[in-house]
PDB file of N, CA and C in Angstrom:
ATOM      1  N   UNK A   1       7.144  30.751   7.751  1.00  0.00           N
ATOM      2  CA  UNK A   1       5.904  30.007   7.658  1.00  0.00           C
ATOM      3  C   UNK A   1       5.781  29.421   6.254  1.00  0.00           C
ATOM      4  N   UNK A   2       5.469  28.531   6.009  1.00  0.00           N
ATOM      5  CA  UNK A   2       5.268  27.853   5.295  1.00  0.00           C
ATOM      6  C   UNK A   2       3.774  28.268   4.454  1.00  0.00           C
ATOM      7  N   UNK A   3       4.089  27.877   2.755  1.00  0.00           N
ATOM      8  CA  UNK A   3       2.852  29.284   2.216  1.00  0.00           C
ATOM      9  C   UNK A   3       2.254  27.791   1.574  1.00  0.00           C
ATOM     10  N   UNK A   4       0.925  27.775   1.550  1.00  0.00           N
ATOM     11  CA  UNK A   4      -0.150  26.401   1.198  1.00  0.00           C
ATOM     12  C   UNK A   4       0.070  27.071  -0.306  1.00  0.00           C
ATOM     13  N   UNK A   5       0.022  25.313  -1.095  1.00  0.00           N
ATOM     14  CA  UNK A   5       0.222  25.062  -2.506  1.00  0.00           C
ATOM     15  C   UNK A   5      -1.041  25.262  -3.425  1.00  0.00           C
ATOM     16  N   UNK A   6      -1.299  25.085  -4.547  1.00  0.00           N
ATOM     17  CA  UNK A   6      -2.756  24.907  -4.931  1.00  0.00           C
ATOM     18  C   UNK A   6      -3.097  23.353  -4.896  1.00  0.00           C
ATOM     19  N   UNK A   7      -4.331  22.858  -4.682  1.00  0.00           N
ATOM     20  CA  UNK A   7      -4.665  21.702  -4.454  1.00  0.00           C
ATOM     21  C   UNK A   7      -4.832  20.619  -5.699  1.00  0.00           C
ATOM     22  N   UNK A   8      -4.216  21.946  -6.453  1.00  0.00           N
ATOM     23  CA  UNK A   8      -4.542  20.174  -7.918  1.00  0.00           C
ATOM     24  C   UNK A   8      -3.004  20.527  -8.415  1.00  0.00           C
ATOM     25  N   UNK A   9      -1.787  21.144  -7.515  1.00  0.00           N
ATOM     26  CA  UNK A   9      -0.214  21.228  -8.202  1.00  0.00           C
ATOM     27  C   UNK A   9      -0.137  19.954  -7.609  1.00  0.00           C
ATOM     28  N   UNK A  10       0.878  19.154  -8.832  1.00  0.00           N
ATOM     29  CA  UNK A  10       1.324  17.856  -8.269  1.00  0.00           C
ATOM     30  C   UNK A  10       2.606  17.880  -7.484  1.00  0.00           C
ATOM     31  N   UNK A  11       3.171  18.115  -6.495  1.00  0.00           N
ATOM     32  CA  UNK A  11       4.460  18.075  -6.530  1.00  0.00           C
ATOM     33  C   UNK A  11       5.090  16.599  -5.633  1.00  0.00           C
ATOM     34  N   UNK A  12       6.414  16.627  -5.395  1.00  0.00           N
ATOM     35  CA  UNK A  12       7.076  15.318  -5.671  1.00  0.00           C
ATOM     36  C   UNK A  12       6.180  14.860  -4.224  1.00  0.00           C
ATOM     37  N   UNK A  13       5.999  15.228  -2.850  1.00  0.00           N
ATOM     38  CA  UNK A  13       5.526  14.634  -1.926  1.00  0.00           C
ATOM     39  C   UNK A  13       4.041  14.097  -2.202  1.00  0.00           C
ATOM     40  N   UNK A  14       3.348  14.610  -3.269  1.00  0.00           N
ATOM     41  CA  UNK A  14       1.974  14.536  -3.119  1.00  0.00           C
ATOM     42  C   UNK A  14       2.040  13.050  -4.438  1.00  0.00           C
ATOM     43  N   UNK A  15       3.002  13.242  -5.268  1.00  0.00           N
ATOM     44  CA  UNK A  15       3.597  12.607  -6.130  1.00  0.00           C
ATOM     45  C   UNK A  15       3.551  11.011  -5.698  1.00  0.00           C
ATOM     46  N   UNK A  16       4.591  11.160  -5.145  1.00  0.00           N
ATOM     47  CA  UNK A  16       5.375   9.841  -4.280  1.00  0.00           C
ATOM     48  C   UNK A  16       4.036   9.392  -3.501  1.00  0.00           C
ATOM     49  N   UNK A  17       3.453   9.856  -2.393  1.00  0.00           N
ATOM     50  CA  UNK A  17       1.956   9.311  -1.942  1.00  0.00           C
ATOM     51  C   UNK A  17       1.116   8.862  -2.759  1.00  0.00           C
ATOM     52  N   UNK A  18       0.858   9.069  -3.821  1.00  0.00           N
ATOM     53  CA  UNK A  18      -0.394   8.865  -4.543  1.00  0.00           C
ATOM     54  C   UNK A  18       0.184   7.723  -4.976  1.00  0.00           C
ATOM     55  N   UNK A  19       1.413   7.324  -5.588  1.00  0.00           N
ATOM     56  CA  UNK A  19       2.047   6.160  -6.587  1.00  0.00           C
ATOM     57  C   UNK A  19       2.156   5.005  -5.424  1.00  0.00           C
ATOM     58  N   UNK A  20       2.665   6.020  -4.066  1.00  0.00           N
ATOM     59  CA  UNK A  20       2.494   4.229  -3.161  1.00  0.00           C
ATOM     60  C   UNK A  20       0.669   3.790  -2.350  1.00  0.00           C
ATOM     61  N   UNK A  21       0.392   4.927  -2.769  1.00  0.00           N
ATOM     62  CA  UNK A  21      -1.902   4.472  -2.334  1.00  0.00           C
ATOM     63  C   UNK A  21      -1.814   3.582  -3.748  1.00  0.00           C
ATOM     64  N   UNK A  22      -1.578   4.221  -4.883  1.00  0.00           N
ATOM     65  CA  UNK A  22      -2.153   2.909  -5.460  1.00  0.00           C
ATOM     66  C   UNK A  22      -0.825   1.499  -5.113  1.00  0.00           C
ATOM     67  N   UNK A  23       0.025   1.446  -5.465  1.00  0.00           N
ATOM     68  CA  UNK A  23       0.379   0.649  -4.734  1.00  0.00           C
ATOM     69  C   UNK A  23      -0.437  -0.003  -4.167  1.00  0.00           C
ATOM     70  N   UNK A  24      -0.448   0.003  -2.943  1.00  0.00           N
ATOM     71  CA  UNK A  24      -1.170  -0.384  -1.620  1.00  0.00           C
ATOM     72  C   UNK A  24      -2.456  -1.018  -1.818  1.00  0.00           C
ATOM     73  N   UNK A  25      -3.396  -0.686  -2.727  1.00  0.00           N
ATOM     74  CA  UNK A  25      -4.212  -0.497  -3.585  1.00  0.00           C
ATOM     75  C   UNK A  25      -4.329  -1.848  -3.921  1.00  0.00           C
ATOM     76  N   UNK A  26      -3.620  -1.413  -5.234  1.00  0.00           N
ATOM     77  CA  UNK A  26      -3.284  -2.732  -5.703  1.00  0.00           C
ATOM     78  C   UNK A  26      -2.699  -3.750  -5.178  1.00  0.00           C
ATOM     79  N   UNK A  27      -1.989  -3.874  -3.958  1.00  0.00           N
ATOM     80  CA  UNK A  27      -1.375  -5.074  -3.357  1.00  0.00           C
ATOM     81  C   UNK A  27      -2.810  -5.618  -2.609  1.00  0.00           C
ATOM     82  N   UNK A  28      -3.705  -4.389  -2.044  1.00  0.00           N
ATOM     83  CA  UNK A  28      -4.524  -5.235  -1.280  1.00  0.00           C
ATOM     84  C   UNK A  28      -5.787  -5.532  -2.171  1.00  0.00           C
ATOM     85  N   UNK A  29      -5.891  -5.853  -3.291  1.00  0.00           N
ATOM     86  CA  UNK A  29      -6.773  -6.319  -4.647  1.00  0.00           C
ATOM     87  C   UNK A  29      -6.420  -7.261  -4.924  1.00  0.00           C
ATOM     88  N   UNK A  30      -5.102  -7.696  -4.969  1.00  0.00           N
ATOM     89  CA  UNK A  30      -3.859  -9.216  -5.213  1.00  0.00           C
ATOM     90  C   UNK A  30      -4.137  -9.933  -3.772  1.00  0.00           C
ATOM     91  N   UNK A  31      -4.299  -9.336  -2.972  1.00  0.00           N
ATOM     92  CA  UNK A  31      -4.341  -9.879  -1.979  1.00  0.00           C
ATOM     93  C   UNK A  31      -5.977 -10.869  -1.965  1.00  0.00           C
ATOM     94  N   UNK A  32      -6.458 -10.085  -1.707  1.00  0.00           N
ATOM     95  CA  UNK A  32      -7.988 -10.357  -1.814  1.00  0.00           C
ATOM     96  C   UNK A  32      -7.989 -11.786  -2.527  1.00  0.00           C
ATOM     97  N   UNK A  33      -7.536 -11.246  -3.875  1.00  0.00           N
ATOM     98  CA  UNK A  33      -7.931 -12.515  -5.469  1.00  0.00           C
ATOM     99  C   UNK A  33      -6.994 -14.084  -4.632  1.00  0.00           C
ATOM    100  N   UNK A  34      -5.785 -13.476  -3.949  1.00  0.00           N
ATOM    101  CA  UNK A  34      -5.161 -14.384  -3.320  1.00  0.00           C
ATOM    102  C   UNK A  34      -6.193 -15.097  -2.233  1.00  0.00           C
ATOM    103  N   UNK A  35      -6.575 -14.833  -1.412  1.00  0.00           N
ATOM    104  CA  UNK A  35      -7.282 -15.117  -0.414  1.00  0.00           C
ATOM    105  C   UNK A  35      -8.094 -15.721  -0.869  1.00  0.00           C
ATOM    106  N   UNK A  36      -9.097 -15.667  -1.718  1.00  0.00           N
ATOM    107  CA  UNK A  36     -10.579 -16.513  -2.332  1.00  0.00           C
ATOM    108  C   UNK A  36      -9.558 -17.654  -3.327  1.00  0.00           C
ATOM    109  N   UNK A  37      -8.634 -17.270  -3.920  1.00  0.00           N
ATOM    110  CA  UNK A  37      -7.871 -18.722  -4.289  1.00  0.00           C
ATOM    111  C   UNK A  37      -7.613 -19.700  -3.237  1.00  0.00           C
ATOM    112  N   UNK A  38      -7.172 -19.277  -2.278  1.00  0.00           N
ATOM    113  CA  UNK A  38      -6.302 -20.254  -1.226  1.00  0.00           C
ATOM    114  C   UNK A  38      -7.585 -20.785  -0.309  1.00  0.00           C
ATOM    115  N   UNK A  39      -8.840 -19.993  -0.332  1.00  0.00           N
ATOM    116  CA  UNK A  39     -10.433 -20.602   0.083  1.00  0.00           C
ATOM    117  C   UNK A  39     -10.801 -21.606  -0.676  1.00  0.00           C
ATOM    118  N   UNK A  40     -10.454 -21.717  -1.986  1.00  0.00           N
ATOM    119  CA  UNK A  40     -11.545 -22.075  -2.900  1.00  0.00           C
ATOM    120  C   UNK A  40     -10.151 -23.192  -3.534  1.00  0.00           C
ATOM    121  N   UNK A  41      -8.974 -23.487  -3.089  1.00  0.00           N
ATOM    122  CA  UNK A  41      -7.960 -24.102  -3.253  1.00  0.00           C
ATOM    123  C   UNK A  41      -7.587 -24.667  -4.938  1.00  0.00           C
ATOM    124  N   UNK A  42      -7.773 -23.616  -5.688  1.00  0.00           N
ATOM    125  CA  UNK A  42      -7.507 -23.534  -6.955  1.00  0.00           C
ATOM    126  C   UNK A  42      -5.756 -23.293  -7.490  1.00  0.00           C
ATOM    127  N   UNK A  43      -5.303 -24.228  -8.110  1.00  0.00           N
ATOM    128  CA  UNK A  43      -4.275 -24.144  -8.214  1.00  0.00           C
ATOM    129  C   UNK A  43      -3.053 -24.064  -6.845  1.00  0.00           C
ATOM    130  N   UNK A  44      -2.024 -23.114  -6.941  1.00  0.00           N
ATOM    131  CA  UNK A  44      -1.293 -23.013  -5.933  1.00  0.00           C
ATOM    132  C   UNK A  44      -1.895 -22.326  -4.526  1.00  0.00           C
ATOM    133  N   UNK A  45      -2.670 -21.947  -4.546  1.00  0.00           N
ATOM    134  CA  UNK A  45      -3.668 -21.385  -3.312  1.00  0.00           C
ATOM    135  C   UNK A  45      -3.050 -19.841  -3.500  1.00  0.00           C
ATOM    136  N   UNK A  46      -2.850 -19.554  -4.667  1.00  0.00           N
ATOM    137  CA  UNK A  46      -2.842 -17.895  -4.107  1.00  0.00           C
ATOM    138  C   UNK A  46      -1.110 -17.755  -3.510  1.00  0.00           C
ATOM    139  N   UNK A  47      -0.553 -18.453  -3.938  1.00  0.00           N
ATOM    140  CA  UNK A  47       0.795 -18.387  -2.907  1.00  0.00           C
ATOM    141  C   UNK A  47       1.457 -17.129  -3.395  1.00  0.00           C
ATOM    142  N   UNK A  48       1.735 -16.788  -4.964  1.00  0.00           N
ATOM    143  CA  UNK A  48       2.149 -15.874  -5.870  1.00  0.00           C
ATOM    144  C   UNK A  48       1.643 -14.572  -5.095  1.00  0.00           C
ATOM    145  N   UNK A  49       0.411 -14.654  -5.369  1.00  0.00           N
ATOM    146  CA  UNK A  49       0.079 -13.409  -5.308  1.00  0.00           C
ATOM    147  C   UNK A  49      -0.240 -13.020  -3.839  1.00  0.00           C
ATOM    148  N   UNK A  50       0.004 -13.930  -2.874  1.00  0.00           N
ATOM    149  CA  UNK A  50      -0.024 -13.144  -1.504  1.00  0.00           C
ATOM    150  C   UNK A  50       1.644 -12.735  -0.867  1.00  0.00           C
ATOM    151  N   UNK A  51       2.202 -13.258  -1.637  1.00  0.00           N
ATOM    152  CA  UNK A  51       3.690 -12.772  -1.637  1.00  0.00           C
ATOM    153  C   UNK A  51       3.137 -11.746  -2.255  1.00  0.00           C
ATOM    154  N   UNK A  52       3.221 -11.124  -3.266  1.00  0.00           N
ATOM    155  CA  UNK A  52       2.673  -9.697  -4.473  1.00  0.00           C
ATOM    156  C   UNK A  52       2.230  -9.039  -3.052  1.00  0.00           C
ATOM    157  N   UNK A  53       1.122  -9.326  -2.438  1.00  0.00           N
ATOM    158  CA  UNK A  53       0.340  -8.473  -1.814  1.00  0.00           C
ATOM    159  C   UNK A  53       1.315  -7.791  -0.485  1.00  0.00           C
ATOM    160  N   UNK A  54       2.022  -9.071  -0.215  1.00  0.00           N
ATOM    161  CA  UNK A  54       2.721  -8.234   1.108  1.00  0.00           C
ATOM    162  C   UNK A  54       3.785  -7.366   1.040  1.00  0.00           C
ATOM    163  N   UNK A  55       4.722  -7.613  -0.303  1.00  0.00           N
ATOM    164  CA  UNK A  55       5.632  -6.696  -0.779  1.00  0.00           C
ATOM    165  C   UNK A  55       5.088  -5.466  -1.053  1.00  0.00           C
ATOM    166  N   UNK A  56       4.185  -5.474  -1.790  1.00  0.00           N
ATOM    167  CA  UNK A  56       3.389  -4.342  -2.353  1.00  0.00           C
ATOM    168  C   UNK A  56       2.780  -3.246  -0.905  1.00  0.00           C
ATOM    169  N   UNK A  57       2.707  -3.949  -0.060  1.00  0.00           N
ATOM    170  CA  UNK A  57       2.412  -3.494   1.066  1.00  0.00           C
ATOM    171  C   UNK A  57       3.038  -2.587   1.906  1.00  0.00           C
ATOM    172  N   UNK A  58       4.361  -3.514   2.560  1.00  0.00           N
ATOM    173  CA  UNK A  58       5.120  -3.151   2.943  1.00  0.00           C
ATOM    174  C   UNK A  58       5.850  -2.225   1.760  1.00  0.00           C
ATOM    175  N   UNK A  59       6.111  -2.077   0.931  1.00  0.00           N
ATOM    176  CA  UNK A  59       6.451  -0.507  -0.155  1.00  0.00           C
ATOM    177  C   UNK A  59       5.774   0.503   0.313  1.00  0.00           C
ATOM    178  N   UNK A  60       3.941   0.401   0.169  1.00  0.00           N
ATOM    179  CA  UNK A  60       3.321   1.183   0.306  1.00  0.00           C
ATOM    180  C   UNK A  60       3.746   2.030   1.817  1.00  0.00           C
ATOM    181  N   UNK A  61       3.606   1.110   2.629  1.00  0.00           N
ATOM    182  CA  UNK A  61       3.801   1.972   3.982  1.00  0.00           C
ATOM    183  C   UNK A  61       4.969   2.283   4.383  1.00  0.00           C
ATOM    184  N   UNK A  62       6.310   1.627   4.187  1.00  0.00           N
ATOM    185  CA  UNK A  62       7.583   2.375   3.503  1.00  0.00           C
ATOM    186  C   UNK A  62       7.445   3.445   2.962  1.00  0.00           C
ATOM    187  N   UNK A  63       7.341   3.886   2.261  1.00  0.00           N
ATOM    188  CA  UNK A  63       6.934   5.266   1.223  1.00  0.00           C
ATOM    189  C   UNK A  63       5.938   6.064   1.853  1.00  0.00           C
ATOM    190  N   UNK A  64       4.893   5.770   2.666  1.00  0.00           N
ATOM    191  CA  UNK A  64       3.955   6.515   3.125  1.00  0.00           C
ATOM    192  C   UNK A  64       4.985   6.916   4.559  1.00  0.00           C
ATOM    193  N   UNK A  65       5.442   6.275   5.094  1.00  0.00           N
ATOM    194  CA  UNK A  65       6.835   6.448   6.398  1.00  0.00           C
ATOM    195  C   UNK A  65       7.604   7.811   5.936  1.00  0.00           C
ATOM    196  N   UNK A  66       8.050   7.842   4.887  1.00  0.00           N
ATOM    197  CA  UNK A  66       9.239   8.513   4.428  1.00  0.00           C
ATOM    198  C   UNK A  66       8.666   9.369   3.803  1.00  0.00           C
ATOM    199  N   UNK A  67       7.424   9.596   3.082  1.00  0.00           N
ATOM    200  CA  UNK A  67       6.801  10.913   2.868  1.00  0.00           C
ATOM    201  C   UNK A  67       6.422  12.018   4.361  1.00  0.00           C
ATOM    202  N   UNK A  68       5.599  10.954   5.213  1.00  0.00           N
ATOM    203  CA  UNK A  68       5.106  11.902   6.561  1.00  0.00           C
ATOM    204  C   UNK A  68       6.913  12.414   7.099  1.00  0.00           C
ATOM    205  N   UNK A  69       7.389  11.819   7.030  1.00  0.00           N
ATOM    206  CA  UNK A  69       9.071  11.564   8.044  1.00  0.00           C
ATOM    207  C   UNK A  69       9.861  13.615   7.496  1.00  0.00           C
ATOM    208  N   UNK A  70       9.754  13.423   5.741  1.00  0.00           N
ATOM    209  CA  UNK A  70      10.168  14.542   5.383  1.00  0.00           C
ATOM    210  C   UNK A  70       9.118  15.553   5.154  1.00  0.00           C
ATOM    211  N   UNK A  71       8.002  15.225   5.510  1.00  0.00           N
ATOM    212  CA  UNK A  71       6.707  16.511   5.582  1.00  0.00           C
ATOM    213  C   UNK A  71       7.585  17.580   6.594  1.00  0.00           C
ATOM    214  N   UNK A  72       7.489  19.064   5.971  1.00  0.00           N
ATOM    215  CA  UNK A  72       7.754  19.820   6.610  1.00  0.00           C
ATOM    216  C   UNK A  72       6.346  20.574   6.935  1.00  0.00           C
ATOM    217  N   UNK A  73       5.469  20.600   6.651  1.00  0.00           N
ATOM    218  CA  UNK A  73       4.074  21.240   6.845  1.00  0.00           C
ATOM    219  C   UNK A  73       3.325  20.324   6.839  1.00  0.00           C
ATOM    220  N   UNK A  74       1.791  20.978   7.249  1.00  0.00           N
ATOM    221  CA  UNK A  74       0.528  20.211   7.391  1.00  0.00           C
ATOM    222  C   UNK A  74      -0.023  19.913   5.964  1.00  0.00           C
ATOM    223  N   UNK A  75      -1.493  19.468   6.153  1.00  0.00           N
ATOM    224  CA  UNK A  75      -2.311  19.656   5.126  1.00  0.00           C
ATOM    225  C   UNK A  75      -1.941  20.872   4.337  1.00  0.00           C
ATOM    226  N   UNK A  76      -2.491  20.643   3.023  1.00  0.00           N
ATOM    227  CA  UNK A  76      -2.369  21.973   1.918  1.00  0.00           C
ATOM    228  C   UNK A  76      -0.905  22.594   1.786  1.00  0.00           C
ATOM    229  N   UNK A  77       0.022  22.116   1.792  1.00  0.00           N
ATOM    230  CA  UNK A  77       1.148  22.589   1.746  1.00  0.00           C
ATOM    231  C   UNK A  77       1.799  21.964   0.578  1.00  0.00           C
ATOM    232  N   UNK A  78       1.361  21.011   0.016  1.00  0.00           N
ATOM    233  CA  UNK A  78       2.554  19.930  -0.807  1.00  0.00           C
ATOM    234  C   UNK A  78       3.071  19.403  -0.615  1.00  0.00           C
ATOM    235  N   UNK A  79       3.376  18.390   1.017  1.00  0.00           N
ATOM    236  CA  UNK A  79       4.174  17.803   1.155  1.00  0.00           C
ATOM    237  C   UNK A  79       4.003  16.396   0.993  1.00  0.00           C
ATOM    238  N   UNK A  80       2.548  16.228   0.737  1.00  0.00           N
ATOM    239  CA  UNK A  80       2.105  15.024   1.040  1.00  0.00           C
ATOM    240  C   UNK A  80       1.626  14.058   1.851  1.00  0.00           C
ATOM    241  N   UNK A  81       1.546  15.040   3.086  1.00  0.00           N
ATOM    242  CA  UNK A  81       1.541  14.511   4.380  1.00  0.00           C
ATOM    243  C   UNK A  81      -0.335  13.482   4.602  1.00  0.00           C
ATOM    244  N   UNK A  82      -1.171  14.175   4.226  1.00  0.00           N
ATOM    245  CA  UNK A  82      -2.120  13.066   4.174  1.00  0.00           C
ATOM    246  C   UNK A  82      -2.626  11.867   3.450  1.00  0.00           C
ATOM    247  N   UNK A  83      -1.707  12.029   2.159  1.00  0.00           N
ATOM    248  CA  UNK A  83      -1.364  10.868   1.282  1.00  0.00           C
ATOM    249  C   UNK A  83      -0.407   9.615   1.607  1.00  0.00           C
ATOM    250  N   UNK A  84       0.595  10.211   2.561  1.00  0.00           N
ATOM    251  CA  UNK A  84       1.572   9.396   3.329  1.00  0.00           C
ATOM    252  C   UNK A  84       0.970   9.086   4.878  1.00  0.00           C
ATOM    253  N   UNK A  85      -0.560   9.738   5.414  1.00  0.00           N
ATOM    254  CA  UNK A  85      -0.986   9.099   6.039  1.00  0.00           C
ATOM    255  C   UNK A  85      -1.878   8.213   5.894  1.00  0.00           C
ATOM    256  N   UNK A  86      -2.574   8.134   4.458  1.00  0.00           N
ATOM    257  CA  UNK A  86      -3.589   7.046   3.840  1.00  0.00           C
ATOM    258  C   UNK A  86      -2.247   6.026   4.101  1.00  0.00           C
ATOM    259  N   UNK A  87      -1.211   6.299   3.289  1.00  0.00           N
ATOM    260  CA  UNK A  87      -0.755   5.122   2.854  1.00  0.00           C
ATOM    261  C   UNK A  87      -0.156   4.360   4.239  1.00  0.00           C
ATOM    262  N   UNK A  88      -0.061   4.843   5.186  1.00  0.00           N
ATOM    263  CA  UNK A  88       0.442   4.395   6.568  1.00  0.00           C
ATOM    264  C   UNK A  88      -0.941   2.937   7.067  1.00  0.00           C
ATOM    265  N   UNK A  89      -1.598   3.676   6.633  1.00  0.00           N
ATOM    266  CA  UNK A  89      -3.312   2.849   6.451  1.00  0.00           C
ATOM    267  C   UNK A  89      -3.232   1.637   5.432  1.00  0.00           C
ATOM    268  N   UNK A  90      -3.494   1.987   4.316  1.00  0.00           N
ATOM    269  CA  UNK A  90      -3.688   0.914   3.418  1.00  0.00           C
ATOM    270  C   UNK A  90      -2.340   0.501   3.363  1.00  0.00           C
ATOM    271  N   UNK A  91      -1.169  -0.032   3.335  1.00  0.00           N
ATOM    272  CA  UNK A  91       0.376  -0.714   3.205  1.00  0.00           C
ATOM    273  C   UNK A  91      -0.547  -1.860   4.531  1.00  0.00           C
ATOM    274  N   UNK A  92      -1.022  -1.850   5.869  1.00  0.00           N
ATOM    275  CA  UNK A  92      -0.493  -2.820   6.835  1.00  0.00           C
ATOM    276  C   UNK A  92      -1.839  -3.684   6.206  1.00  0.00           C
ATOM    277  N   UNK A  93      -3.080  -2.829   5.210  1.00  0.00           N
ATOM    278  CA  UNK A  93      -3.954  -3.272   5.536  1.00  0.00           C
ATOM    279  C   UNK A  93      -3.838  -4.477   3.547  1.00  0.00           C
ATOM    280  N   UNK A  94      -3.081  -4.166   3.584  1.00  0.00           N
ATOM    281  CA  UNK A  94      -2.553  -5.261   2.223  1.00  0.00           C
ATOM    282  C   UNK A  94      -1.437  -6.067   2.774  1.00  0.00           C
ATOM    283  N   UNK A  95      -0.579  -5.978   3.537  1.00  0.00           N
ATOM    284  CA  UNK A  95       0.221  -7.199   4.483  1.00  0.00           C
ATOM    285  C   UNK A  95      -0.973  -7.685   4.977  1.00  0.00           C
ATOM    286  N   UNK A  96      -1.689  -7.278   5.730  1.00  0.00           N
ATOM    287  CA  UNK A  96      -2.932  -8.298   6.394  1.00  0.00           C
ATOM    288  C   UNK A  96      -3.235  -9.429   5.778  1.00  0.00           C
ATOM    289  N   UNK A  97      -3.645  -8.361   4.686  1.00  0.00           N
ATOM    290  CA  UNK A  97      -4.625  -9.732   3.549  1.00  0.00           C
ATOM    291  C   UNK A  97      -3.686 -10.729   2.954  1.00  0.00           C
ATOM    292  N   UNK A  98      -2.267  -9.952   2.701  1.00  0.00           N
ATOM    293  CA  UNK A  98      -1.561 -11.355   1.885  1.00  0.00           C
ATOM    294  C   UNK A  98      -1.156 -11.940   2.805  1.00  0.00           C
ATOM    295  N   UNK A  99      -0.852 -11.842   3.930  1.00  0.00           N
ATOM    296  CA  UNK A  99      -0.229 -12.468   5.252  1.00  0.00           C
ATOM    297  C   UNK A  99      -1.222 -13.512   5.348  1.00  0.00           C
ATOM    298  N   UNK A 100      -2.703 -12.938   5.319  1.00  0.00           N
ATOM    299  CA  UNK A 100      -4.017 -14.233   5.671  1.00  0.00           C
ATOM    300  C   UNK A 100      -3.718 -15.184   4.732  1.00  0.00           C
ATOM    301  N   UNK A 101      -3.409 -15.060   3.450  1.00  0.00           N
ATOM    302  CA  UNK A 101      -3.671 -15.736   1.799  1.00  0.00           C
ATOM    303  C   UNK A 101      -2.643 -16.984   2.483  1.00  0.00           C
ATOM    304  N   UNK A 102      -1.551 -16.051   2.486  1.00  0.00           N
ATOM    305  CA  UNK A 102      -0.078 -16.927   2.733  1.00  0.00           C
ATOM    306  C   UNK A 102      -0.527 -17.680   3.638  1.00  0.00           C
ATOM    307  N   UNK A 103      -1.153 -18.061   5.087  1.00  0.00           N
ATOM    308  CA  UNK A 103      -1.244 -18.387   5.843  1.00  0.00           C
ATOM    309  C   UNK A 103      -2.098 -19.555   5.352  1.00  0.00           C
ATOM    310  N   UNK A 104      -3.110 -19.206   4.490  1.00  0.00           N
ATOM    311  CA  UNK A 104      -4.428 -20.293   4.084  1.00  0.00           C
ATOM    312  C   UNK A 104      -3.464 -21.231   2.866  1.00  0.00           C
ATOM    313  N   UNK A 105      -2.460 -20.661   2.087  1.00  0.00           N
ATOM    314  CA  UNK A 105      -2.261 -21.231   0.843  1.00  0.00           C
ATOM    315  C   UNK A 105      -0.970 -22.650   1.606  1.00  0.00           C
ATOM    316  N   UNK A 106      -1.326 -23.455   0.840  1.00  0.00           N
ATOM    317  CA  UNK A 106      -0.657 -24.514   1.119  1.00  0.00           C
ATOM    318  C   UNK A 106       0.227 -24.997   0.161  1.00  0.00           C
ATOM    319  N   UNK A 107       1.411 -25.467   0.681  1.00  0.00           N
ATOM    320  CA  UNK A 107       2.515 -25.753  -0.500  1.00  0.00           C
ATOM    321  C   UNK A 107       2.437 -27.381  -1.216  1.00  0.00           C
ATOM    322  N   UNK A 108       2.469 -27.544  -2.668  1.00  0.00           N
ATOM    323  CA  UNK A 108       2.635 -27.996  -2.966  1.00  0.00           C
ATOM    324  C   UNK A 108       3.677 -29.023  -3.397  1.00  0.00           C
ATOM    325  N   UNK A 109       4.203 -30.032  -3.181  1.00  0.00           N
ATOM    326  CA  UNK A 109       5.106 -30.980  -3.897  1.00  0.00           C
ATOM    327  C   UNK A 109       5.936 -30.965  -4.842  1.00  0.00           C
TER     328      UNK A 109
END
């Protein structure tokens, strides 16, 4: 059986989750700033940074994949397993937004 960790030890699963939430985080914040550019058609429409947002994304939920994938335990264990299920969450939900940006931003000449 598997023996629960203390809740503020960092270890590498809880590690690796937290670095791809922000990630994710941050892609879907780039995303966003992307999106009200490519509304408000300032400059390149956000094209930069809704590329940023979807890479950043797809990492996040990559990494949140491969944390749950090698979870050997539940909650409270250290593996990371509900940090790699946020991030299963926020990764599609920052492709969304840069996917929208990309979609609104229009190429220039």
């Amino acid at each position: 059986m598997v023996q629960p960790i203390g809740a503020y030890t960092l270890t590498s699963g809880r590690f690796w989750s937290a670095a791809a939430a922000l990630l994710g985080l941050a892609g879907a914040v780039i995303g966003g700033l992307a999106l009200a550019r490519s509304a408000g058609r300032i400059g390149n429409g956000g094209r930069r940074g809704a590329i940023v947002a979807l890479a950043a994304g797809l990492a996040c939920a990559v990494i949140g994949g491969l944390v749950v994938a090698a979870a050997e335990g539940g909650p409270g264990t250290g593996y990371g397993i509900v940090g790699g299920y946020v991030d299963l969450v926020i990764g599609p939900i920052a492709m969304v937004v840069g996917g929208l940006a990309l979609a609104r931003s229009r190429r220039t000449a």
